[in-house]
Protein backbone atom coordinates (compact mmCIF):
# COMPACT_ATOMS: atom_id res chain seq x y z
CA UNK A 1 4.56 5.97 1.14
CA UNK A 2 7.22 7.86 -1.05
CA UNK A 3 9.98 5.50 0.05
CA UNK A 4 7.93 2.48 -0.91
CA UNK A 5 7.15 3.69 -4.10
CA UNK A 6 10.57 4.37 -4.95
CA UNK A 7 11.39 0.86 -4.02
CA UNK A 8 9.03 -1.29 -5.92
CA UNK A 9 10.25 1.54 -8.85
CA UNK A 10 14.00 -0.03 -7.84
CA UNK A 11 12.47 -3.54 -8.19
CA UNK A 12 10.85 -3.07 -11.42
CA UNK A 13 14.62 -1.15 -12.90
CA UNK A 14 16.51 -4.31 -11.88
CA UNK A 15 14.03 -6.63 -13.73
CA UNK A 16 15.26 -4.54 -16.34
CA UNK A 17 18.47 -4.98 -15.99
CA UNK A 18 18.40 -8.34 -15.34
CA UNK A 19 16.52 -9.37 -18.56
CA UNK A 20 18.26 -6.31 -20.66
CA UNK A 21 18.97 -8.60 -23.67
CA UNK A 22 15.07 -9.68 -23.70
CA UNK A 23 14.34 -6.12 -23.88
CA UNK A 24 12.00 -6.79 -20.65
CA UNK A 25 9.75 -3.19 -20.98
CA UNK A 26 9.96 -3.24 -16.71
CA UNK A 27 7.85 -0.20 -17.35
CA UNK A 28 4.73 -1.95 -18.53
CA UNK A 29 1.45 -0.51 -17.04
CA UNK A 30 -1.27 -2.50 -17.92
CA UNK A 31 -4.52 -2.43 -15.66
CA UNK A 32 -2.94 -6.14 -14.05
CA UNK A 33 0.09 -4.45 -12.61
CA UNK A 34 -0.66 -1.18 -11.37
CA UNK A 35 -3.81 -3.32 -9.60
CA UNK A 36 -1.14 -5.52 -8.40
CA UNK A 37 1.34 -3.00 -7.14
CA UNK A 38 -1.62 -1.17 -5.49
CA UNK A 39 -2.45 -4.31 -3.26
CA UNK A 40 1.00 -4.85 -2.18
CA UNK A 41 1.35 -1.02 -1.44
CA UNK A 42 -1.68 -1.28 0.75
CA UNK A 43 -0.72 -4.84 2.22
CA UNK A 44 2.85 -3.74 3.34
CA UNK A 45 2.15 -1.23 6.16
CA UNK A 46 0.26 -4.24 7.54
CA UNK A 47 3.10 -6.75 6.77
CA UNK A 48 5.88 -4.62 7.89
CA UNK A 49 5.42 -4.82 11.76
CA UNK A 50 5.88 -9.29 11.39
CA UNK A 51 8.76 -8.51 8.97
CA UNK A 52 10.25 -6.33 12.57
CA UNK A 53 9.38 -9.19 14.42
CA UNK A 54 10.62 -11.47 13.00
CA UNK A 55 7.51 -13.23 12.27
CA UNK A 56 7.64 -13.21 8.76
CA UNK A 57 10.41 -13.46 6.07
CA UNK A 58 11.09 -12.97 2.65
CA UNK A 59 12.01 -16.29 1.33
CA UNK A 60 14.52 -17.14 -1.82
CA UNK A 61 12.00 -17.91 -4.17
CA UNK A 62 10.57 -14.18 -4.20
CA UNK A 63 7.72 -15.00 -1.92
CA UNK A 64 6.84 -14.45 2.10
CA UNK A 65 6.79 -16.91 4.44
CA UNK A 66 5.57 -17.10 8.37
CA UNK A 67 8.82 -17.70 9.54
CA UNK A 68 8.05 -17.71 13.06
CA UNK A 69 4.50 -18.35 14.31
CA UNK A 70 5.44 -18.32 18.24
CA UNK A 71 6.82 -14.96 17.28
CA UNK A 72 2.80 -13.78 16.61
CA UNK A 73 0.16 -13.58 19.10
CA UNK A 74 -2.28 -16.57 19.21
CA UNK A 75 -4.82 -13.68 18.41
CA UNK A 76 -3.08 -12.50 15.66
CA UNK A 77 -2.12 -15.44 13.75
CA UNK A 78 -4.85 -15.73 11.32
CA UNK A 79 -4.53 -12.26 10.35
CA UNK A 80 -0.61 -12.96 9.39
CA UNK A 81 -1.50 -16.13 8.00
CA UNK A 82 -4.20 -14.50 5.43
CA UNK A 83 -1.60 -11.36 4.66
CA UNK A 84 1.16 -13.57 4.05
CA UNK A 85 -1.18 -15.59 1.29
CA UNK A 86 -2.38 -12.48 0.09
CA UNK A 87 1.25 -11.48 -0.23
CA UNK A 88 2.23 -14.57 -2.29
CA UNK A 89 -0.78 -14.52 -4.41
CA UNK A 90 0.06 -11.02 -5.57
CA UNK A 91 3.71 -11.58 -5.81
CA UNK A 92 2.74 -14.81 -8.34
CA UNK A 93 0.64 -12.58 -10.36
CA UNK A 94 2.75 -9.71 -10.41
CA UNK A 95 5.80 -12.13 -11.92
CA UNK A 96 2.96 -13.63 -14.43
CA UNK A 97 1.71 -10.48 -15.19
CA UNK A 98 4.90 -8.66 -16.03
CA UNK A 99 6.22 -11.86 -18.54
CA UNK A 100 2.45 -11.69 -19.99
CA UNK A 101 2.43 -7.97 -20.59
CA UNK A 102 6.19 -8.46 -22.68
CA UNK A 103 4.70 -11.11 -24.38
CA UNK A 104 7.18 -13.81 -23.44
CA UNK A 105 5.35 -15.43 -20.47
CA UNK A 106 8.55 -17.63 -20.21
CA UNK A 107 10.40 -14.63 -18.59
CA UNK A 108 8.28 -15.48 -15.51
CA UNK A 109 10.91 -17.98 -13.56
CA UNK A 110 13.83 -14.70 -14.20
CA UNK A 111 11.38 -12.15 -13.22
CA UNK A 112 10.52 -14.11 -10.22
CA UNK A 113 14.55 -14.67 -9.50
CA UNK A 114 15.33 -11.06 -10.08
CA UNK A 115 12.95 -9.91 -7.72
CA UNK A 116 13.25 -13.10 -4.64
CA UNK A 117 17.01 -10.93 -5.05
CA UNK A 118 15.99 -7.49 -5.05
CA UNK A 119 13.42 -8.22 -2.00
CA UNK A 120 16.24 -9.37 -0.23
CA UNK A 121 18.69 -7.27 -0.70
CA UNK A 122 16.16 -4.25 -0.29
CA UNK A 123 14.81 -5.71 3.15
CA UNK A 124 15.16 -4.07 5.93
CA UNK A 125 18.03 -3.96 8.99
CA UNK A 126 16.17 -6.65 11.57
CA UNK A 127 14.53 -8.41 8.87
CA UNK A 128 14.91 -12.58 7.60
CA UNK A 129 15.72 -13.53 4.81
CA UNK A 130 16.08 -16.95 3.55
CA UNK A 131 19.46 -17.53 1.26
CA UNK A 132 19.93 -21.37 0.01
CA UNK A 133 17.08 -22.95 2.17
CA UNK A 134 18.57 -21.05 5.10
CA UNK A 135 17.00 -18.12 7.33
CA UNK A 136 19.31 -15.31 8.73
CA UNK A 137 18.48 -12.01 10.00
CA UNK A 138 19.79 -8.73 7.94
């Protein structure tokens, strides 16, 4: 759990560093995003073994994507179907959430970019990723 801590920590110091001139405060902890980082903590232990499958992928827009339903169980489909919405719900409201809380819910679209390239480059060996409309496997 330490590890994924420290990397949703990495995600929110390159938001930063992406939006330094905004003075993005990638440190905000309102009520919205701790909630929201909670879910996603919880969510990716459950995510994590269609991400090694292949299954599921992060896509280039900063959201999840089933990738790969033949790739799932018949039995489990529904189950990846509803995390991966879950997922992307989150992930929207996270992006929303951080512009909102720096008062300059225009950031949203670069907070969204900075972290569809963070996920990425953060993902693990085995994993897809999408890059210009295309899926390859890190």
């Amino acid at each position: 759990m330490n590890n994924l801590i420290k990397f949703y920590f990495a995600l929110f110091v390159l938001c930063a560093s992406a939006a330094a001139s905004a003075q993005v405060n990638i440190e905000i902890n309102t009520p919205g995003v701790v909630a929201l980082q909670q879910s996603m903590q919880a969510r990716h232990a459950q995510l994590a073994e269609f991400y090694a499958s292949g299954a599921v992928g992060l896509t280039s827009d900063g959201m999840v994507a089933l990738r790969d339903a033949n790739a799932v169980p018949m039995a489990a489909r529904q189950k990846a179907n509803g995390l991966v919405a879950a997922e992307n719900q989150d992930r929207k409201a996270l992006y929303a959430e951080i512009a909102r809380a720096n008062a300059h819910p225009e950031w949203e679209g670069d907070i969204r970019n900075t972290f569809a390239q963070r996920w990425i480059q953060r993902a693990q060996a085995g994993w897809w990723v999408q890059s210009g409309g295309s899926w390859s496997k890190k």
